[in-house]
PDB file of N, CA and C in Angstrom:
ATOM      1  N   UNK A   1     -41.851 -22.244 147.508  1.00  0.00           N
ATOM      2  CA  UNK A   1     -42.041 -23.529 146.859  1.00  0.00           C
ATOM      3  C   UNK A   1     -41.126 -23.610 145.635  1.00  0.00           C
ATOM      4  N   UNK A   2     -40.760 -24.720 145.573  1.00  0.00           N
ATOM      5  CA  UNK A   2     -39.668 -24.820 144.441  1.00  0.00           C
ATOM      6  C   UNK A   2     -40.342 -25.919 143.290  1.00  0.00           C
ATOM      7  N   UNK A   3     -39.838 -25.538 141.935  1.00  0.00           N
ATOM      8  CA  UNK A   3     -40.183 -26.660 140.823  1.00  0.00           C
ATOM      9  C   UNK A   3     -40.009 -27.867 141.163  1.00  0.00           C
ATOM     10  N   UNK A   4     -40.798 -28.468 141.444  1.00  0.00           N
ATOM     11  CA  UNK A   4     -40.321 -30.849 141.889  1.00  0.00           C
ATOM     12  C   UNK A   4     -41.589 -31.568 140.778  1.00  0.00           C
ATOM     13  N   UNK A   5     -41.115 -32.866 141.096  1.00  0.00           N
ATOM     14  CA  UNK A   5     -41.528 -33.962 140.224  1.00  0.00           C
ATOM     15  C   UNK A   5     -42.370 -33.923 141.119  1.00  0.00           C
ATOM     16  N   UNK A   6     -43.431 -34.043 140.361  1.00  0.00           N
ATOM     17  CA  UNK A   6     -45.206 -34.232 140.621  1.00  0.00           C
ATOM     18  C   UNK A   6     -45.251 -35.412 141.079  1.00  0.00           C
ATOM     19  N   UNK A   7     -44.730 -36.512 140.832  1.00  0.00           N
ATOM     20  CA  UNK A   7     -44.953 -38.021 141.046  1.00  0.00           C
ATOM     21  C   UNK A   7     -44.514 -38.067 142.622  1.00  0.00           C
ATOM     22  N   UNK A   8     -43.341 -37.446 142.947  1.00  0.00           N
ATOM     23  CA  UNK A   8     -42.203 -37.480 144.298  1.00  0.00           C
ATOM     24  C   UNK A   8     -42.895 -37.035 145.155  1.00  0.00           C
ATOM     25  N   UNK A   9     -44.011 -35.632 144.672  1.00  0.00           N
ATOM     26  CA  UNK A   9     -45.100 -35.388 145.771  1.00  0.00           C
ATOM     27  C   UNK A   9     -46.064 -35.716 145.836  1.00  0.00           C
ATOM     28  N   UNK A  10     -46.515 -36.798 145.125  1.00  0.00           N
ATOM     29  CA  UNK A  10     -47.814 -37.624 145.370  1.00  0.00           C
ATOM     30  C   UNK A  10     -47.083 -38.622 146.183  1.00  0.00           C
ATOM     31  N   UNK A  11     -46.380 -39.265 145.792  1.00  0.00           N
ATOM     32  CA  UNK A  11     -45.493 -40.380 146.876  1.00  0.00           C
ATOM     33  C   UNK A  11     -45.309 -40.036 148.054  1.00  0.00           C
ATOM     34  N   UNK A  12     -44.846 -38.606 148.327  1.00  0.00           N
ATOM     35  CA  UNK A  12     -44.868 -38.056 149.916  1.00  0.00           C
ATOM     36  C   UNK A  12     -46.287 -38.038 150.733  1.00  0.00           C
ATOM     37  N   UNK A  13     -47.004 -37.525 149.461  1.00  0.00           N
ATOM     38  CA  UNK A  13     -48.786 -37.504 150.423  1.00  0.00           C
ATOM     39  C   UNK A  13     -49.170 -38.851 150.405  1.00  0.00           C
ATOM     40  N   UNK A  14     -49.300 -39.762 149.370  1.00  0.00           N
ATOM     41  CA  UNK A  14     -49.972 -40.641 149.834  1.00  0.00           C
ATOM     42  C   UNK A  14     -49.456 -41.904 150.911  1.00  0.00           C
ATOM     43  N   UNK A  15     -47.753 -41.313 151.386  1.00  0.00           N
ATOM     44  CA  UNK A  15     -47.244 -42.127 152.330  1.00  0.00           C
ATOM     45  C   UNK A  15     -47.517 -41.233 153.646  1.00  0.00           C
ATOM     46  N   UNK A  16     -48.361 -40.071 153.619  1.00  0.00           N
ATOM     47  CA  UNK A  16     -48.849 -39.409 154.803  1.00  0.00           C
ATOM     48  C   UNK A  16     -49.954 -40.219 155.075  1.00  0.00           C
ATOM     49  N   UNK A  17     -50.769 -40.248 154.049  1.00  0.00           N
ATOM     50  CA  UNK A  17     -52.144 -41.180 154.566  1.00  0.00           C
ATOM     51  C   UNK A  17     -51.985 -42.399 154.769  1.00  0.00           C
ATOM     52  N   UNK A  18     -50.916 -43.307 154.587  1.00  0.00           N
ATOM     53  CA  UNK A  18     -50.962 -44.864 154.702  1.00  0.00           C
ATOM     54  C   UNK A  18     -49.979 -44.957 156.070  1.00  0.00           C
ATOM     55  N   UNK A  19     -49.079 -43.682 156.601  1.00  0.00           N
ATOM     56  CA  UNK A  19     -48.767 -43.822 157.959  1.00  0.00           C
ATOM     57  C   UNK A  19     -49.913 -44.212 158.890  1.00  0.00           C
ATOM     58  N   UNK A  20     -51.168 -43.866 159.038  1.00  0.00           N
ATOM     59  CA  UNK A  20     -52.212 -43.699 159.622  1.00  0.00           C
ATOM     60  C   UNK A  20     -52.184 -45.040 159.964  1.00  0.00           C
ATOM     61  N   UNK A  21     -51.553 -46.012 158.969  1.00  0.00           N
ATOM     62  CA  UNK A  21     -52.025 -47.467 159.102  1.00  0.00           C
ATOM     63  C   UNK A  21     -51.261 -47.807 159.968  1.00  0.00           C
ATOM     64  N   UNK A  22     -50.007 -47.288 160.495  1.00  0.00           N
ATOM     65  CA  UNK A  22     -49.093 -47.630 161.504  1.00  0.00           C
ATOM     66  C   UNK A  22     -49.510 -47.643 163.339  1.00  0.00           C
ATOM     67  N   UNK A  23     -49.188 -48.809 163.607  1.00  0.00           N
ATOM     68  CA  UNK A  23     -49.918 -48.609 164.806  1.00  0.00           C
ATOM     69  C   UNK A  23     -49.277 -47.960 165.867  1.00  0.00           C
ATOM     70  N   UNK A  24     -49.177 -46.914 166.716  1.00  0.00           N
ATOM     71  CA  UNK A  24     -48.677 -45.926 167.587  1.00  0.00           C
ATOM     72  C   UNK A  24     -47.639 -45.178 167.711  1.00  0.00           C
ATOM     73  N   UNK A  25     -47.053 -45.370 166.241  1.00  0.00           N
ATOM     74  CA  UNK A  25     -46.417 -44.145 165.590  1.00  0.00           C
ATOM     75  C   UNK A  25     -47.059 -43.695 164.233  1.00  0.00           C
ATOM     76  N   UNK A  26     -48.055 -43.935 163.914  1.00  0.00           N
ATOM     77  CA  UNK A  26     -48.642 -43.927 162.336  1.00  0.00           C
ATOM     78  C   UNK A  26     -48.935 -41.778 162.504  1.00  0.00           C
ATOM     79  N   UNK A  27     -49.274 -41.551 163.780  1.00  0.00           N
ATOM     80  CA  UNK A  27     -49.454 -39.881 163.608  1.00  0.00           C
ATOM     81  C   UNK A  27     -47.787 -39.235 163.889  1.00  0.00           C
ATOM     82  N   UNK A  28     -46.623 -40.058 164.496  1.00  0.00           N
ATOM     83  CA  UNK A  28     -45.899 -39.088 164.453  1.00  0.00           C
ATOM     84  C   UNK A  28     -44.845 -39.412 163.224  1.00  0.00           C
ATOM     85  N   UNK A  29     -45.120 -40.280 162.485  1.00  0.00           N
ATOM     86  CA  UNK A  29     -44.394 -40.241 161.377  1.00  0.00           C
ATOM     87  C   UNK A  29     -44.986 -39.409 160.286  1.00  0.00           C
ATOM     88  N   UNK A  30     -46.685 -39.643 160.230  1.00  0.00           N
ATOM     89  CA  UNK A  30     -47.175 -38.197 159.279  1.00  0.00           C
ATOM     90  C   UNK A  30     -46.988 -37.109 159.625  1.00  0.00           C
ATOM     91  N   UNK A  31     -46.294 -36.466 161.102  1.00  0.00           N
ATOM     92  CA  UNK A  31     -45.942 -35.544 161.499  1.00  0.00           C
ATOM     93  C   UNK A  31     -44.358 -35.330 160.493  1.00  0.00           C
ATOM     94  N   UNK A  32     -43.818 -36.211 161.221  1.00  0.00           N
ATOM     95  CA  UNK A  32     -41.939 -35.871 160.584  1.00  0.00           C
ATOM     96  C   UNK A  32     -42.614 -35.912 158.453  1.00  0.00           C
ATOM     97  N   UNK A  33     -42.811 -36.204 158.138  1.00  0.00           N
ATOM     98  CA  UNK A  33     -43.124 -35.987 156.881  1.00  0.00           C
ATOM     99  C   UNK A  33     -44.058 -34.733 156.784  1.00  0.00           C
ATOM    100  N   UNK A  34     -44.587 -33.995 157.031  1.00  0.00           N
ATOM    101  CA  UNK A  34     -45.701 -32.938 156.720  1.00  0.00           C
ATOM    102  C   UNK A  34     -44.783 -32.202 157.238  1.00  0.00           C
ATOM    103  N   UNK A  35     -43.959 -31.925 158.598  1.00  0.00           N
ATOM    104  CA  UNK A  35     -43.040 -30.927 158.801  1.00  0.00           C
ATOM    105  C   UNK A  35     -41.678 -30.942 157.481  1.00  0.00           C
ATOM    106  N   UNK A  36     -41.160 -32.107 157.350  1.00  0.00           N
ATOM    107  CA  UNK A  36     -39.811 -31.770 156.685  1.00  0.00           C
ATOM    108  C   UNK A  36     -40.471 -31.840 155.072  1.00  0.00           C
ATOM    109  N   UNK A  37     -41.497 -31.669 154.792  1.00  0.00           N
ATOM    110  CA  UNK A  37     -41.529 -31.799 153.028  1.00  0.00           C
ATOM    111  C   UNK A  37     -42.607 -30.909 152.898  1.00  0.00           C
ATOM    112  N   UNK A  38     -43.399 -29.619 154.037  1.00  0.00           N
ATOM    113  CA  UNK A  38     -44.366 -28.918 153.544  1.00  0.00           C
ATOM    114  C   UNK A  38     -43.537 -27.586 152.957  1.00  0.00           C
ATOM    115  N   UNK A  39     -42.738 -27.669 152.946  1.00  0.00           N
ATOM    116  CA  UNK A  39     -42.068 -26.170 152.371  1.00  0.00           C
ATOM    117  C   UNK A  39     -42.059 -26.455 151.197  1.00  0.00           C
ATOM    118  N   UNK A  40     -41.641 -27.689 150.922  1.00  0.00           N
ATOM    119  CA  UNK A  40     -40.561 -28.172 149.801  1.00  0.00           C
ATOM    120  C   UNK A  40     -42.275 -28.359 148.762  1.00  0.00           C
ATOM    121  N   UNK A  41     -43.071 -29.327 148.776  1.00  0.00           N
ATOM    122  CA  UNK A  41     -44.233 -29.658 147.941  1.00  0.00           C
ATOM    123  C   UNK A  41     -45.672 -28.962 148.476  1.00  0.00           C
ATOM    124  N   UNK A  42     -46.377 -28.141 148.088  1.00  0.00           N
ATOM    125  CA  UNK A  42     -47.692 -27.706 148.210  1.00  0.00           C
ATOM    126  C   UNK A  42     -48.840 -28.533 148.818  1.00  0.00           C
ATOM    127  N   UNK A  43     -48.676 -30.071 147.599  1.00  0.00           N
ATOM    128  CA  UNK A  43     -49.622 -31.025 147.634  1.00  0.00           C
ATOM    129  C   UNK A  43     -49.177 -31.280 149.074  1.00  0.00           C
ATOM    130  N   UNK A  44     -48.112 -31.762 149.215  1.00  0.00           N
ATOM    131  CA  UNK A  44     -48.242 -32.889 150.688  1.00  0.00           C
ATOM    132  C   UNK A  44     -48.356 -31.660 151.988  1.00  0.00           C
ATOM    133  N   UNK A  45     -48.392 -30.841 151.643  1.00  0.00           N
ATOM    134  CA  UNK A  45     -48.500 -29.776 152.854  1.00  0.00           C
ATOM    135  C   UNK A  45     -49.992 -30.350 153.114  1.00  0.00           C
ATOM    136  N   UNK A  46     -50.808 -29.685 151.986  1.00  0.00           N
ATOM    137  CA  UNK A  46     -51.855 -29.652 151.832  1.00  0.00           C
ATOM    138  C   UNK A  46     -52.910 -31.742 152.666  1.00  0.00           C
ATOM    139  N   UNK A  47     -52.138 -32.197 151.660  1.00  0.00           N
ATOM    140  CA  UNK A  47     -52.215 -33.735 152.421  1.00  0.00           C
ATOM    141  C   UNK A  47     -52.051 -34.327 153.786  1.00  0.00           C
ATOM    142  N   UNK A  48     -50.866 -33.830 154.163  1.00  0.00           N
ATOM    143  CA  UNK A  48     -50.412 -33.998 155.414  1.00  0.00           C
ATOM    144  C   UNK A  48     -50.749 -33.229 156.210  1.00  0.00           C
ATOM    145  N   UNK A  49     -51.433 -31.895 156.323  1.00  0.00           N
ATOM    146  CA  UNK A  49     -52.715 -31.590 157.615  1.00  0.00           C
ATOM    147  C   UNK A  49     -53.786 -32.346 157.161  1.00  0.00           C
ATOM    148  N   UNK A  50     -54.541 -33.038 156.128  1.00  0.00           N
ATOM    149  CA  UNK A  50     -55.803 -33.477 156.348  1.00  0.00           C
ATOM    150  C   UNK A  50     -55.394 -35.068 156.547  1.00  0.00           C
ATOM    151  N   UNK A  51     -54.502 -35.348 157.047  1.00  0.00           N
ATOM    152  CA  UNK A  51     -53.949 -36.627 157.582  1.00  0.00           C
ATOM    153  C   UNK A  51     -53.828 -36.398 158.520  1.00  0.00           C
ATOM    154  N   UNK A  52     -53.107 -35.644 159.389  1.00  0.00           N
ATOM    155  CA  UNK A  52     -52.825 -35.460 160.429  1.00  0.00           C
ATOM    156  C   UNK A  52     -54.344 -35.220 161.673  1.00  0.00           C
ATOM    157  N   UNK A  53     -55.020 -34.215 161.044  1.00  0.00           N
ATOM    158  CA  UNK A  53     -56.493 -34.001 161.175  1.00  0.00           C
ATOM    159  C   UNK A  53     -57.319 -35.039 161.568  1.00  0.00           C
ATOM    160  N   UNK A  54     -56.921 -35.908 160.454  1.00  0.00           N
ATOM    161  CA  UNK A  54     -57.796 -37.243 160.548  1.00  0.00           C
ATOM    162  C   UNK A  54     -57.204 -38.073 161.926  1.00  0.00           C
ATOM    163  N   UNK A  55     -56.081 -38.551 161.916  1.00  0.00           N
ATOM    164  CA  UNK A  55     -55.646 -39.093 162.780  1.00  0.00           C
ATOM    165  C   UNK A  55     -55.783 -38.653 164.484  1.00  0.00           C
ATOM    166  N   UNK A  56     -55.731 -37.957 164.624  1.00  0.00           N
ATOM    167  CA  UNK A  56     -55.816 -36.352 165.732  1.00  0.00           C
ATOM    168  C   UNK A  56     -57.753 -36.921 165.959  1.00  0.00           C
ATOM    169  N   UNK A  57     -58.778 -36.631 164.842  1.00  0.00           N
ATOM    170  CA  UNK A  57     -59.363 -36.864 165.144  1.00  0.00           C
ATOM    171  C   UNK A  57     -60.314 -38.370 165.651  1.00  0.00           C
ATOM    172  N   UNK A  58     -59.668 -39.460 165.093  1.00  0.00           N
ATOM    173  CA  UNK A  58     -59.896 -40.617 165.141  1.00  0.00           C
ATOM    174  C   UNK A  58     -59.399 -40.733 166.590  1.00  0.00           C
ATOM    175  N   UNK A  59     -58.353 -40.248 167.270  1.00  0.00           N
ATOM    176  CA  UNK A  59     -57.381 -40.040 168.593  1.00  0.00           C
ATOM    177  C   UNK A  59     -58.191 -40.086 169.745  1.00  0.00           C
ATOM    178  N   UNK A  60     -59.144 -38.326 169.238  1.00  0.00           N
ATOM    179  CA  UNK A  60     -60.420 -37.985 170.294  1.00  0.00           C
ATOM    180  C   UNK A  60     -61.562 -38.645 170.264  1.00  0.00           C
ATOM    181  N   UNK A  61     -61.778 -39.304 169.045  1.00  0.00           N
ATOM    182  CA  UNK A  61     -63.201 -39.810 168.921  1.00  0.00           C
ATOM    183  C   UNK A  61     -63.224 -40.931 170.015  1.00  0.00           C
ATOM    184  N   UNK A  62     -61.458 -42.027 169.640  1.00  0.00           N
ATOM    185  CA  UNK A  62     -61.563 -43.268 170.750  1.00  0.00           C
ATOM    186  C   UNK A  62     -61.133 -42.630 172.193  1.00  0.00           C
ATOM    187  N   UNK A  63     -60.608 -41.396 172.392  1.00  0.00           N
ATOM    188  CA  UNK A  63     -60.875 -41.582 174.214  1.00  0.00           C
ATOM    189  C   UNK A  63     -62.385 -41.259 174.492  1.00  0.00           C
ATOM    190  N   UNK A  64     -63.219 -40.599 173.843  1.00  0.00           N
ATOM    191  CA  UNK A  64     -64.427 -40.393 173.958  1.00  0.00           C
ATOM    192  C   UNK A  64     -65.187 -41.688 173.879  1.00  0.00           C
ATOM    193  N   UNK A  65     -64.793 -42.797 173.267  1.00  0.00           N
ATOM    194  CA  UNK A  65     -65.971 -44.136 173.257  1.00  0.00           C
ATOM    195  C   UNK A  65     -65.451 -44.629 174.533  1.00  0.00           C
ATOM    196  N   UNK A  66     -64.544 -44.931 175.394  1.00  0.00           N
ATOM    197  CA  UNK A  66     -63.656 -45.674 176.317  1.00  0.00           C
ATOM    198  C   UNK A  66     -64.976 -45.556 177.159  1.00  0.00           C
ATOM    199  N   UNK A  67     -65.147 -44.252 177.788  1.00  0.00           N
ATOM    200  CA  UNK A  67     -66.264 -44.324 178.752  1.00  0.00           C
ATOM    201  C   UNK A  67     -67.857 -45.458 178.166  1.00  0.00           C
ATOM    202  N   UNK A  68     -68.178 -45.592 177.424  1.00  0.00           N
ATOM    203  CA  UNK A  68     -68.875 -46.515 176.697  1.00  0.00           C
ATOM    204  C   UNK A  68     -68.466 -48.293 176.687  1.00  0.00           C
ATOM    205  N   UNK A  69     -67.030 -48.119 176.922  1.00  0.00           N
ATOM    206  CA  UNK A  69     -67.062 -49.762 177.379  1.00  0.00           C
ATOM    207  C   UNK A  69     -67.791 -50.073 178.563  1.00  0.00           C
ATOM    208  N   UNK A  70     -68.119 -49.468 179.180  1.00  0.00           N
ATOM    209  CA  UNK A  70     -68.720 -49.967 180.705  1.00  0.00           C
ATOM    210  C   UNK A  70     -70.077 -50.456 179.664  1.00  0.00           C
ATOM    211  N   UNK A  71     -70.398 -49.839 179.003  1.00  0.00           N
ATOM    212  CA  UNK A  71     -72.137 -49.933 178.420  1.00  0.00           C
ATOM    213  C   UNK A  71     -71.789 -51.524 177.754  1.00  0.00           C
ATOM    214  N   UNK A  72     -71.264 -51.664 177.166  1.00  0.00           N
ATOM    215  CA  UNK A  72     -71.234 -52.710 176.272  1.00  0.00           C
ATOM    216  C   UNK A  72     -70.939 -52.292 174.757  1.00  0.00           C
ATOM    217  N   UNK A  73     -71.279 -50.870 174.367  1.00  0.00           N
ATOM    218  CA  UNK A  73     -71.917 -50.443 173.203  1.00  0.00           C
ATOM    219  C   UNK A  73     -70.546 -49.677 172.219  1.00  0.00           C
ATOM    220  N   UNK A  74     -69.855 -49.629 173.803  1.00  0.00           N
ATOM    221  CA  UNK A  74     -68.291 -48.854 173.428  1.00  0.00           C
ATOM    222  C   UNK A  74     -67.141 -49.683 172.257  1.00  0.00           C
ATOM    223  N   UNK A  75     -67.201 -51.289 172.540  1.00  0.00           N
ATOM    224  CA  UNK A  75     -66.350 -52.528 172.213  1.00  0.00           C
ATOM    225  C   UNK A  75     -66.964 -52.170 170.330  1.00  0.00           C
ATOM    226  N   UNK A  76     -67.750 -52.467 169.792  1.00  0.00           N
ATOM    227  CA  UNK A  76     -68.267 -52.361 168.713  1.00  0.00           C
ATOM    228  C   UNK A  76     -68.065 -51.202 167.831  1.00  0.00           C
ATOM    229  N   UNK A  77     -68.762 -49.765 168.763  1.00  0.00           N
ATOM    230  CA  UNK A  77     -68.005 -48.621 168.442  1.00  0.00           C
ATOM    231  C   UNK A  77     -66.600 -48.466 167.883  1.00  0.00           C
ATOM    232  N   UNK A  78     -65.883 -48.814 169.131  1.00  0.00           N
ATOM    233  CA  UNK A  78     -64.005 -48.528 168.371  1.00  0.00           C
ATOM    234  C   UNK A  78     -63.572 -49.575 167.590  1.00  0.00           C
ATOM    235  N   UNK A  79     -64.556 -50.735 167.463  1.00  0.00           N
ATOM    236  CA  UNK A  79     -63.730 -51.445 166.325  1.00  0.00           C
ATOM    237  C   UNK A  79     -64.528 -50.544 165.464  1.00  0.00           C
ATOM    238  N   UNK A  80     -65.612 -50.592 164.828  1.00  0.00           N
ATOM    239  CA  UNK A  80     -65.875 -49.731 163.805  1.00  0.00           C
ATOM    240  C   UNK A  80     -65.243 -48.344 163.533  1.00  0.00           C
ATOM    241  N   UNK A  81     -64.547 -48.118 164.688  1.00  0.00           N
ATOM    242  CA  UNK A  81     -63.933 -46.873 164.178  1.00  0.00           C
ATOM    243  C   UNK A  81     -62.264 -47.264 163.358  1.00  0.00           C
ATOM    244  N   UNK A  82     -61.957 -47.942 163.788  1.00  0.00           N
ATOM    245  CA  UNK A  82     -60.816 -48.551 163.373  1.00  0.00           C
ATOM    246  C   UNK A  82     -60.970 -49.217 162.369  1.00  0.00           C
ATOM    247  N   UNK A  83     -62.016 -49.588 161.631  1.00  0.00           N
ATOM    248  CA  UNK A  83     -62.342 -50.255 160.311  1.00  0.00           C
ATOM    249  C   UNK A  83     -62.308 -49.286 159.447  1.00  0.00           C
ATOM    250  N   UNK A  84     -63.021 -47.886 160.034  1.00  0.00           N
ATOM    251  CA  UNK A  84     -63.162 -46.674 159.286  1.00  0.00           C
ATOM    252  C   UNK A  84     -62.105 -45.563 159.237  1.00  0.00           C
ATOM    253  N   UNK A  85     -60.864 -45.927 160.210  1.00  0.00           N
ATOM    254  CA  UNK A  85     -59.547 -45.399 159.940  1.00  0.00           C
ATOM    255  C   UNK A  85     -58.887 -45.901 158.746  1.00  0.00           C
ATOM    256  N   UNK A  86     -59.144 -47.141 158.944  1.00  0.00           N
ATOM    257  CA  UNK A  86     -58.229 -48.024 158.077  1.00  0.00           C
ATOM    258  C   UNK A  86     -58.516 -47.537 156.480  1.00  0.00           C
ATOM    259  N   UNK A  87     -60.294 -47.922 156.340  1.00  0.00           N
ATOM    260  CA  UNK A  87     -60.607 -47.884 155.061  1.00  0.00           C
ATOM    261  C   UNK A  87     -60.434 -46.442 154.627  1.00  0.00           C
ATOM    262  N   UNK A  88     -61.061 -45.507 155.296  1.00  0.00           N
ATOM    263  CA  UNK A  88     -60.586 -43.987 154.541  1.00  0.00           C
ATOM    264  C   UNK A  88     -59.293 -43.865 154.343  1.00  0.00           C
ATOM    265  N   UNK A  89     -57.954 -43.872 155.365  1.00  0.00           N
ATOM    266  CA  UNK A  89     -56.649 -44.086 155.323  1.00  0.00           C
ATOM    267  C   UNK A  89     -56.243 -44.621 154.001  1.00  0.00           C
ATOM    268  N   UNK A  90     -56.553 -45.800 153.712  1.00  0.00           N
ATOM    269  CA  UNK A  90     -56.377 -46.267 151.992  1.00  0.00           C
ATOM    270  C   UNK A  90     -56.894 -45.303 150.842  1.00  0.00           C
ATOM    271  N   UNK A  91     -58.389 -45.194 151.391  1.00  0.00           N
ATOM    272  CA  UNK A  91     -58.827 -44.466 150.286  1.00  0.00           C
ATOM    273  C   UNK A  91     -58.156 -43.065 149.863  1.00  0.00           C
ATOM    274  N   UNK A  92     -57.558 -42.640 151.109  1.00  0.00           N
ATOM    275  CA  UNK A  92     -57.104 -41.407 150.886  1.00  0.00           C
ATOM    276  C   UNK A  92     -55.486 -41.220 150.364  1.00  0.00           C
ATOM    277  N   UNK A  93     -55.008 -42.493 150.473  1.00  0.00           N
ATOM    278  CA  UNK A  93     -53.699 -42.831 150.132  1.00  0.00           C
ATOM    279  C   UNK A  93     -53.731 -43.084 148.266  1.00  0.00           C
ATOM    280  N   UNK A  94     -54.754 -43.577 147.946  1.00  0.00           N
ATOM    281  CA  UNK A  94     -55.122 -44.072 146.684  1.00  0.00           C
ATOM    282  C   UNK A  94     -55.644 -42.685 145.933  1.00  0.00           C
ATOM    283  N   UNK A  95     -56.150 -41.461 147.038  1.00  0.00           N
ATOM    284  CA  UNK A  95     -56.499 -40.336 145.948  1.00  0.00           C
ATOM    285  C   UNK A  95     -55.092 -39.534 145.931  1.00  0.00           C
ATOM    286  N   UNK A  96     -54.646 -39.440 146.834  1.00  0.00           N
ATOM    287  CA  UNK A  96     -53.301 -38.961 146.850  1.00  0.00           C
ATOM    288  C   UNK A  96     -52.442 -39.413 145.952  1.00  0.00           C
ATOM    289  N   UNK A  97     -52.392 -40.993 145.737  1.00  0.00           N
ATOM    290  CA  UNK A  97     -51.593 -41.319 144.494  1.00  0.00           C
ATOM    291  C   UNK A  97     -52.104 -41.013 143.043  1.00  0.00           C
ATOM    292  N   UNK A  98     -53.147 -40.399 142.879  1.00  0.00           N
ATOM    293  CA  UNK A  98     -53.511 -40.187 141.907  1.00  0.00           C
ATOM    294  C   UNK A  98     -53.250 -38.568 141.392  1.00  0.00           C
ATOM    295  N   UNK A  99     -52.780 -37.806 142.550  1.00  0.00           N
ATOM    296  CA  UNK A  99     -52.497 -36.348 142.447  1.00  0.00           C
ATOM    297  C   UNK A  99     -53.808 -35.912 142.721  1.00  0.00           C
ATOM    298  N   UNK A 100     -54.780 -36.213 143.121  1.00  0.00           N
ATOM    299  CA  UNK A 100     -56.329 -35.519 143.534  1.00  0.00           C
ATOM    300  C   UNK A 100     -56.019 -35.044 145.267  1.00  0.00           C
ATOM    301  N   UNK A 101     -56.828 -34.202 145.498  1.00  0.00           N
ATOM    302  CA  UNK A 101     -56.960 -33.635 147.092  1.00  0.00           C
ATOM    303  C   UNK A 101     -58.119 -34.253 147.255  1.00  0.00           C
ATOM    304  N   UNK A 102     -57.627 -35.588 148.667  1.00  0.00           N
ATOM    305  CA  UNK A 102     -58.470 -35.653 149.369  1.00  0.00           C
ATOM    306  C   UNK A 102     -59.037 -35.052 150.762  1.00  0.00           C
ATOM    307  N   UNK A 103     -60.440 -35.081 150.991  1.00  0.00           N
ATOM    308  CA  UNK A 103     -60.945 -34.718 152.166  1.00  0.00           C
ATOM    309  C   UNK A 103     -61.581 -35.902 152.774  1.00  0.00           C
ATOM    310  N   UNK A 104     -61.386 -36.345 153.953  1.00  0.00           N
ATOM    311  CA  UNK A 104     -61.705 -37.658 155.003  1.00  0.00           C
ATOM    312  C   UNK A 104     -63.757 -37.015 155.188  1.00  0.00           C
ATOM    313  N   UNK A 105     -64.654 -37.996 155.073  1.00  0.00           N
ATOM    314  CA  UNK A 105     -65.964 -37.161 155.652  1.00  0.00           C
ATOM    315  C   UNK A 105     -66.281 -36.486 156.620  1.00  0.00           C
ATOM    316  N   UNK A 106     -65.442 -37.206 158.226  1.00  0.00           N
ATOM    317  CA  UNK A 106     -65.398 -36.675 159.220  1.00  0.00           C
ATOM    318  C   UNK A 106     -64.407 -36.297 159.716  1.00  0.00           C
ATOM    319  N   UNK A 107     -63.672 -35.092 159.800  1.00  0.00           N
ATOM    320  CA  UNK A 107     -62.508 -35.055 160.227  1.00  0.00           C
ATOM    321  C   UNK A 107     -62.634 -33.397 161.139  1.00  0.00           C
ATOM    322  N   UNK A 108     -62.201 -32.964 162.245  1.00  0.00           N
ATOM    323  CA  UNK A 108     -61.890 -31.878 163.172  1.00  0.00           C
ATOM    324  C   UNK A 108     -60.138 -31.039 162.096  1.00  0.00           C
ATOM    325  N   UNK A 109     -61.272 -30.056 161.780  1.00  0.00           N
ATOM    326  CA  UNK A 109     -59.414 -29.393 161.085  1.00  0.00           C
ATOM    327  C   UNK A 109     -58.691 -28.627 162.440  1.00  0.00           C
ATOM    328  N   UNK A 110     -58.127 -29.352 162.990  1.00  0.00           N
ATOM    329  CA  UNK A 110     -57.436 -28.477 164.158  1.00  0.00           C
ATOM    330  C   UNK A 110     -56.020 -28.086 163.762  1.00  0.00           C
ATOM    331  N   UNK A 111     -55.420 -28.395 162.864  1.00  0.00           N
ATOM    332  CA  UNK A 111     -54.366 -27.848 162.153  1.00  0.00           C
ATOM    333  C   UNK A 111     -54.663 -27.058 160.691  1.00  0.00           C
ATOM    334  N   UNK A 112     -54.398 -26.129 160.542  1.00  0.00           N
ATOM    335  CA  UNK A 112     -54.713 -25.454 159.820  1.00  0.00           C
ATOM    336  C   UNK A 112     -53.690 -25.018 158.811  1.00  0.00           C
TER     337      UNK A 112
END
């Protein structure tokens, strides 16, 4: 890890968490950012797996409701899940800009 401007790596993490907002590239652009800037800044290493995490897990949660559209109960489900991408996604973009480590409530750490 090398000496950098604190500000340059809050700007990198909290543009990891507001990729999320991108629709069907929002996980592989927090990918190309968490690969080319985790050597370089601690924080966004650190940021960009619990983004990635999140996203990854929001991924599995909606192929898991799909079978639930037949019910009726599924349609409601993934919008609420997508309300709750969105809003943590900000929130976590907004702790990131602040230089704080965020953690999402529900998230699968499958990257480690």
């Amino acid at each position: 890890m090398r000496i950098y401007d604190e500000s340059e790596a809050r700007n990198w993490a909290t543009a990891c968490h507001l990729c999320g907002l991108v629709p069907h590239v929002g996980l592989l652009l927090t990918l190309i950012i968490f690969l080319s800037k985790k050597e370089e800044y601690e924080f966004v290493a650190d940021q960009g797996k619990e983004a990635l995490n999140f996203q990854l897990t929001l991924i599995i949660i909606a192929f898991c409701l799909i079978p639930l559209i037949i019910l009726i109960i599924g349609i409601p489900l993934i919008i609420l899940l997508g309300f709750a991408g969105i809003i943590l996604s900000i929130v976590g973009a907004v702790s990131a800009s602040s230089g704080n480590y965020y953690r999402y409530p529900f998230n699968f750490r499958l990257i480690k």
